[in-house]
C-alpha atoms as a PDB file:
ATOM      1  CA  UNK A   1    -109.301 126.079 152.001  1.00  0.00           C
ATOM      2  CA  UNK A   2    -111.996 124.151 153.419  1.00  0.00           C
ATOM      3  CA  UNK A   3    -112.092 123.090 157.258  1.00  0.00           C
ATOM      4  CA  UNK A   4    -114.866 120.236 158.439  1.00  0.00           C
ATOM      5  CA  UNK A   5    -115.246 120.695 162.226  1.00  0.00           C
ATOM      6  CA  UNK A   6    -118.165 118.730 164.439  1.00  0.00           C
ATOM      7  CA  UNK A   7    -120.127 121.225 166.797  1.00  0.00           C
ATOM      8  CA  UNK A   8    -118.117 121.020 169.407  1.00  0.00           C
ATOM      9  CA  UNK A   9    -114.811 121.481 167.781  1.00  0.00           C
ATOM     10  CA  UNK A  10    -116.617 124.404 166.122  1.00  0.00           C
ATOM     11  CA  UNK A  11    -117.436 125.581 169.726  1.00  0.00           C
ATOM     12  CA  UNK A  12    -113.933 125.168 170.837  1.00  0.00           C
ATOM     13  CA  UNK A  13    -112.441 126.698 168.038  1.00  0.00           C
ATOM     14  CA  UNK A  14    -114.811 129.976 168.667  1.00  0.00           C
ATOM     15  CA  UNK A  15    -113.811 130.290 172.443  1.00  0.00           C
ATOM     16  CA  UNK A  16    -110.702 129.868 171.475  1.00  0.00           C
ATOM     17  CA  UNK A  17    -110.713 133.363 169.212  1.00  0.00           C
ATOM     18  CA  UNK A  18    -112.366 135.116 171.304  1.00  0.00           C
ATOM     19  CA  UNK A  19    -110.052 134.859 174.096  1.00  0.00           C
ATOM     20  CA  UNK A  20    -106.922 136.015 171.269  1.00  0.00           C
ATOM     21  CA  UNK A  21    -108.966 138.923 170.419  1.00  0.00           C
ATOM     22  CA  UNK A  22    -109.469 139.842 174.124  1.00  0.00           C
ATOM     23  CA  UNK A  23    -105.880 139.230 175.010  1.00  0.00           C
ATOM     24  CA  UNK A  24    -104.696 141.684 171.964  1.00  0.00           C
ATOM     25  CA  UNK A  25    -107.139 144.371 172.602  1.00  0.00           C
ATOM     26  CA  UNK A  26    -105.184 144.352 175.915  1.00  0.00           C
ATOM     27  CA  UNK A  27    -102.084 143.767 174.073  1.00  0.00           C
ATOM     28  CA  UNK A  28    -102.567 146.830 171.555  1.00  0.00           C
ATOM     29  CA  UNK A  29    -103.845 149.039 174.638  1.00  0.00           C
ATOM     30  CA  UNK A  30    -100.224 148.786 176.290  1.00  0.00           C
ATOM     31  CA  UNK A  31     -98.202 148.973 173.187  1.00  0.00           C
ATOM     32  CA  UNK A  32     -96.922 152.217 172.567  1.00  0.00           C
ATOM     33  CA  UNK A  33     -94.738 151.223 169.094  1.00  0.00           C
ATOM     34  CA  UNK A  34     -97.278 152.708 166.722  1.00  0.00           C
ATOM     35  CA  UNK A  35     -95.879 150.129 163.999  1.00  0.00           C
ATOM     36  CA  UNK A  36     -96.507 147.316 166.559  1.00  0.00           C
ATOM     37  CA  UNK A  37     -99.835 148.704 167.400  1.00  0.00           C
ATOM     38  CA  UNK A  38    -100.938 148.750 163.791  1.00  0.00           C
ATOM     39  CA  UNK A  39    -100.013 145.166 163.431  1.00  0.00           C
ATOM     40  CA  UNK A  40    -101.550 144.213 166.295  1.00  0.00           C
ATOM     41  CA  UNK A  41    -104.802 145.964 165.199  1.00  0.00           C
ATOM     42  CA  UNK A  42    -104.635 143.931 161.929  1.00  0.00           C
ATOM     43  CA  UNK A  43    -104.520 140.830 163.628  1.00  0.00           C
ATOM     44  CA  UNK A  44    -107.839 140.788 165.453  1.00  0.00           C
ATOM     45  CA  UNK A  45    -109.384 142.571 162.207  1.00  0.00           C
ATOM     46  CA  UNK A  46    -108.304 139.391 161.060  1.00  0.00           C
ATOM     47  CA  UNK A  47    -109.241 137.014 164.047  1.00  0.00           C
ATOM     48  CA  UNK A  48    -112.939 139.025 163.921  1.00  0.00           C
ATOM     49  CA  UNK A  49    -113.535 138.199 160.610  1.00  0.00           C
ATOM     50  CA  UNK A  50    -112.532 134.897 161.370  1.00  0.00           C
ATOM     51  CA  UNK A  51    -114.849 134.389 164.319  1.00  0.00           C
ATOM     52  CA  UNK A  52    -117.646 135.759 162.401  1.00  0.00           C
ATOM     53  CA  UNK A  53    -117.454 132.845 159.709  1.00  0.00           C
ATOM     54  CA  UNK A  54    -117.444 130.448 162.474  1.00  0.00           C
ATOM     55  CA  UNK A  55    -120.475 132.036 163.654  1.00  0.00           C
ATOM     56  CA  UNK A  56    -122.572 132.117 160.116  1.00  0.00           C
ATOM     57  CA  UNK A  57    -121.984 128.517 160.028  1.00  0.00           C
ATOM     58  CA  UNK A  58    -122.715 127.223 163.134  1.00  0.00           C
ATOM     59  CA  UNK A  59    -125.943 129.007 162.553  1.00  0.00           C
END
């Protein structure tokens, strides 16, 4: 899949990531389910990879 976004919408997008990988690193430090934890920790693998692509091609 292939997503078109102008600058700003790029911009937006970004911010918008980083502030769901800061709110689960805060997320996974009070979870105490290790299951939960792990699928937590998967997510903003996910979400980092994510912003990283957004980054390469605003670049």
């Amino acid at each position: 899949m292939q997503l078109m976004l102008a600058p700003q919408e790029q911009d937006v997008l970004s911010w918008a990531v980083e502030s769901a990988i800061s709110d689960l690193g805060t997320e996974i430090g009070h979870t105490d389910n290790q299951a939960m934890r792990q699928g937590l920790q998967e997510r903003k693998g996910i979400l980092l990879a994510i912003l990283d692509r957004l980054r390469v091609g605003s670049g």
